[in-house]
Structure formats: structure tokens, C-alpha cells
Protein backbone atom coordinates (compact mmCIF):
# COMPACT_ATOMS: atom_id res chain seq x y z
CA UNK A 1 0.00 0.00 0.00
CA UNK A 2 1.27 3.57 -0.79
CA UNK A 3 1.74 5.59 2.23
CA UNK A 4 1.68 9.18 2.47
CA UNK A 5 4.69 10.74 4.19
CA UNK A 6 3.07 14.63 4.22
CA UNK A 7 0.09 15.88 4.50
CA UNK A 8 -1.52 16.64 1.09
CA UNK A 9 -2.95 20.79 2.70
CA UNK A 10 0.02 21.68 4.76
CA UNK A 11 2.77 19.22 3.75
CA UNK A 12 3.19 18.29 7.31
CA UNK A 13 5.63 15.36 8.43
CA UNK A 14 3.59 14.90 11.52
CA UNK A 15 0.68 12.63 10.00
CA UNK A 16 -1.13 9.17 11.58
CA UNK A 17 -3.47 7.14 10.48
CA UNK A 18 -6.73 6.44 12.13
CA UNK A 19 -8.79 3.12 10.86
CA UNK A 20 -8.32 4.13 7.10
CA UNK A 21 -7.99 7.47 6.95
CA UNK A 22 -4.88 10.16 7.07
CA UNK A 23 -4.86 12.49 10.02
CA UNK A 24 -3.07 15.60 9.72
CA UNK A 25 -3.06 16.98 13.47
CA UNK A 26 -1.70 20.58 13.05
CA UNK A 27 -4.38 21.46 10.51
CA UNK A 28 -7.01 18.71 10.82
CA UNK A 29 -7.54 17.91 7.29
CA UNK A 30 -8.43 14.01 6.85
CA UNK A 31 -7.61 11.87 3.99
CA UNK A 32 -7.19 8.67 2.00
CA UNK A 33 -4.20 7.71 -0.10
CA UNK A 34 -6.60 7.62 -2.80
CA UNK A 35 -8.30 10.97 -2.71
CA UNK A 36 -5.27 12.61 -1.59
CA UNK A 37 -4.26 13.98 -5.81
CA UNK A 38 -7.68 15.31 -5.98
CA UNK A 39 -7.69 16.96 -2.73
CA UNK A 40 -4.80 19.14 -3.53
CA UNK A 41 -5.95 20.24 -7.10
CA UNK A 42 -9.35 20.85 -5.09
CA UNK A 43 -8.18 23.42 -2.53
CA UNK A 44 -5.91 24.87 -5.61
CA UNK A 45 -8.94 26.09 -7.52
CA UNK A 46 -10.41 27.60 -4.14
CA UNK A 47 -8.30 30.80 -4.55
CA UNK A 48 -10.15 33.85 -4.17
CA UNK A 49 -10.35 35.55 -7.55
CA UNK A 50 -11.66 38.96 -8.19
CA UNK A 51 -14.70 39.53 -10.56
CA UNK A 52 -12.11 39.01 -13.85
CA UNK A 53 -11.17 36.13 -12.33
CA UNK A 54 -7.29 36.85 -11.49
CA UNK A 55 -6.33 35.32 -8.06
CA UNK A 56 -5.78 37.78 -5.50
CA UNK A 57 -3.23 37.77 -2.35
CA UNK A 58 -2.50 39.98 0.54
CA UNK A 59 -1.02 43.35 -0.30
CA UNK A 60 -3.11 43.77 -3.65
CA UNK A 61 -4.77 47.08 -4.79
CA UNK A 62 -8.19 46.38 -5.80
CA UNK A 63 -10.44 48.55 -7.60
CA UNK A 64 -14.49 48.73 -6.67
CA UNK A 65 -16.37 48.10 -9.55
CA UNK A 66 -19.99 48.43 -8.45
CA UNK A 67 -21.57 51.17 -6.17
CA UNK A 68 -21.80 49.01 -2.90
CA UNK A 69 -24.02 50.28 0.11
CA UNK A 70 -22.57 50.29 3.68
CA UNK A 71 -24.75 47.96 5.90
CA UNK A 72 -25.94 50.19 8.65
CA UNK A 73 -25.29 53.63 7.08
CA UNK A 74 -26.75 56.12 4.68
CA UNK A 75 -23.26 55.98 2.80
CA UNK A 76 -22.21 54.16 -0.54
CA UNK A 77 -18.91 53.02 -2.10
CA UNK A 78 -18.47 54.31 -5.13
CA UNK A 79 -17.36 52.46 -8.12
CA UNK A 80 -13.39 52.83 -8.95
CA UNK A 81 -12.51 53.73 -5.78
CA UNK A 82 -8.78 52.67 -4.76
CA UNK A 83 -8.51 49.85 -2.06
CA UNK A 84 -4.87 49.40 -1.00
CA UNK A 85 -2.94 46.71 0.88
CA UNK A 86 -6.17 44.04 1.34
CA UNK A 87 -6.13 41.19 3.33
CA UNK A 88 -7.72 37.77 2.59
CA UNK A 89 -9.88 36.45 5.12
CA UNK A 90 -11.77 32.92 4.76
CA UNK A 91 -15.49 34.94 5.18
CA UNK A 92 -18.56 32.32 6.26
CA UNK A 93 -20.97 35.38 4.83
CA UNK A 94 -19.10 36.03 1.42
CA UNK A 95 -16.87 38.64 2.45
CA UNK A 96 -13.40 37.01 1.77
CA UNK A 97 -11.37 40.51 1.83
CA UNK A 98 -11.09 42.26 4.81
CA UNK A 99 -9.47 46.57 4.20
CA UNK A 100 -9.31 49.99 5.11
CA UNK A 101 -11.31 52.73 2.72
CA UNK A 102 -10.27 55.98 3.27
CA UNK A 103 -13.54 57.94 4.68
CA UNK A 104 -15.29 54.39 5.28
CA UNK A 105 -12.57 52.79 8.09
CA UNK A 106 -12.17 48.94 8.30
CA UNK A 107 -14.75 46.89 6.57
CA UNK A 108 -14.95 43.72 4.54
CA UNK A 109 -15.84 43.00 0.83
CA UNK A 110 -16.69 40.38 -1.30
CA UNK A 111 -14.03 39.49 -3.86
CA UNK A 112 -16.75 39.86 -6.93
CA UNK A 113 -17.37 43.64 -6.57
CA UNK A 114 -13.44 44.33 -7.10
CA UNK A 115 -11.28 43.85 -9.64
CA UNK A 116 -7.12 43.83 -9.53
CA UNK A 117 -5.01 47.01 -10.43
């Protein structure tokens, strides 16, 4: 039988197995020997992509390309405003960037109402 060595998320050494599946304890991700190819080209296409589909990372400049209303507040972001320096976050709700607009303060936005500079 072919035995993984690392774990197929986080390439960690420090893997057991447990009746038959793969245990990764430092990030919890569970696996067979047989799934473990598709896993990894799984979690590749789960980038977060902006709404002309290039991946984005931490540190990008994003443009907003739709007006988008501020929850709780008479205010509105306007379309092509500048967002510097954005951070991904994994958002249960949708909102998967996480940023600082300048007259706004902190807020979060979904990745398909910006696109990359």
C-alpha cells in the first residue's frame, strides 16, 4: 500500500493514520491515499479571484467596480474607488477581503465587486 509521508494541505511530516484514513493533526484535514491527488488540485482552484477572475493575495490594490451600500449607514462606495494593501480572510458570509477605505474605516468586501489594479 502507498503511504503518504506529508500531508496533502500543509505538507506536514507529523501525520497518523486512524482506521483508514490520514490524520493531519496541526491542521485537521483528513484523507485517504486515494483521494489525496484530488484533494490538492481541489483546494488549488479555491483561490479567491476577483470579478475578472485573477487570483488575488494579501497586499493587492483592488479597484471597486460596483456602487456598494454600507450595511448600517446612509453611505455608498463608489465604483473605482482605490482599495490598497487588502487582506484575505476565509469569510462564512461572502466577504473574503477584509481593508481599510479611506472615509469608510475597516470593513470587509466580497471578492466579486473588485477587480485587480
Amino acid at each position: 500500500m502507498n503511504e503518504p509521508t506529508n500531508c496533502p494541505k500543509c505538507q506536514s511530516e507529523n501525520i497518523y493514520q486512524d482506521g483508514n484514513l490520514w490524520v493531519c493533526p496541526e491542521c485537521s484535514h483528513e484523507w485517504t491515499p486515494q483521494n489525496a491527488a484530488a484533494t490538492t488540485e481541489t483546494e488549488a482552484d479555491t483561490r479567491i479571484r476577483d470579478a475578472n477572475g485573477n487570483v488575488l493575495q494579501d497586499g493587492d490594490t483592488v479597484t471597486v467596480i460596483k456602487d456598494l451600500k454600507v450595511k448600517g449607514s446612509s453611505s455608498v462606495v463608489k465604483v473605482g474607488t482605490k482599495v490598497k494593501n487588502i487582506r484575505l480572510v476565509d469569510g462564512a458570509d461572502g466577504h473574503d477581503i477584509a481593508c481599510k477605505i479611506d472615509g469608510f474605516g475597516a470593513m470587509n468586501l466580497k471578492s466579486e465587486f473588485v477587480k485587480k489594479v
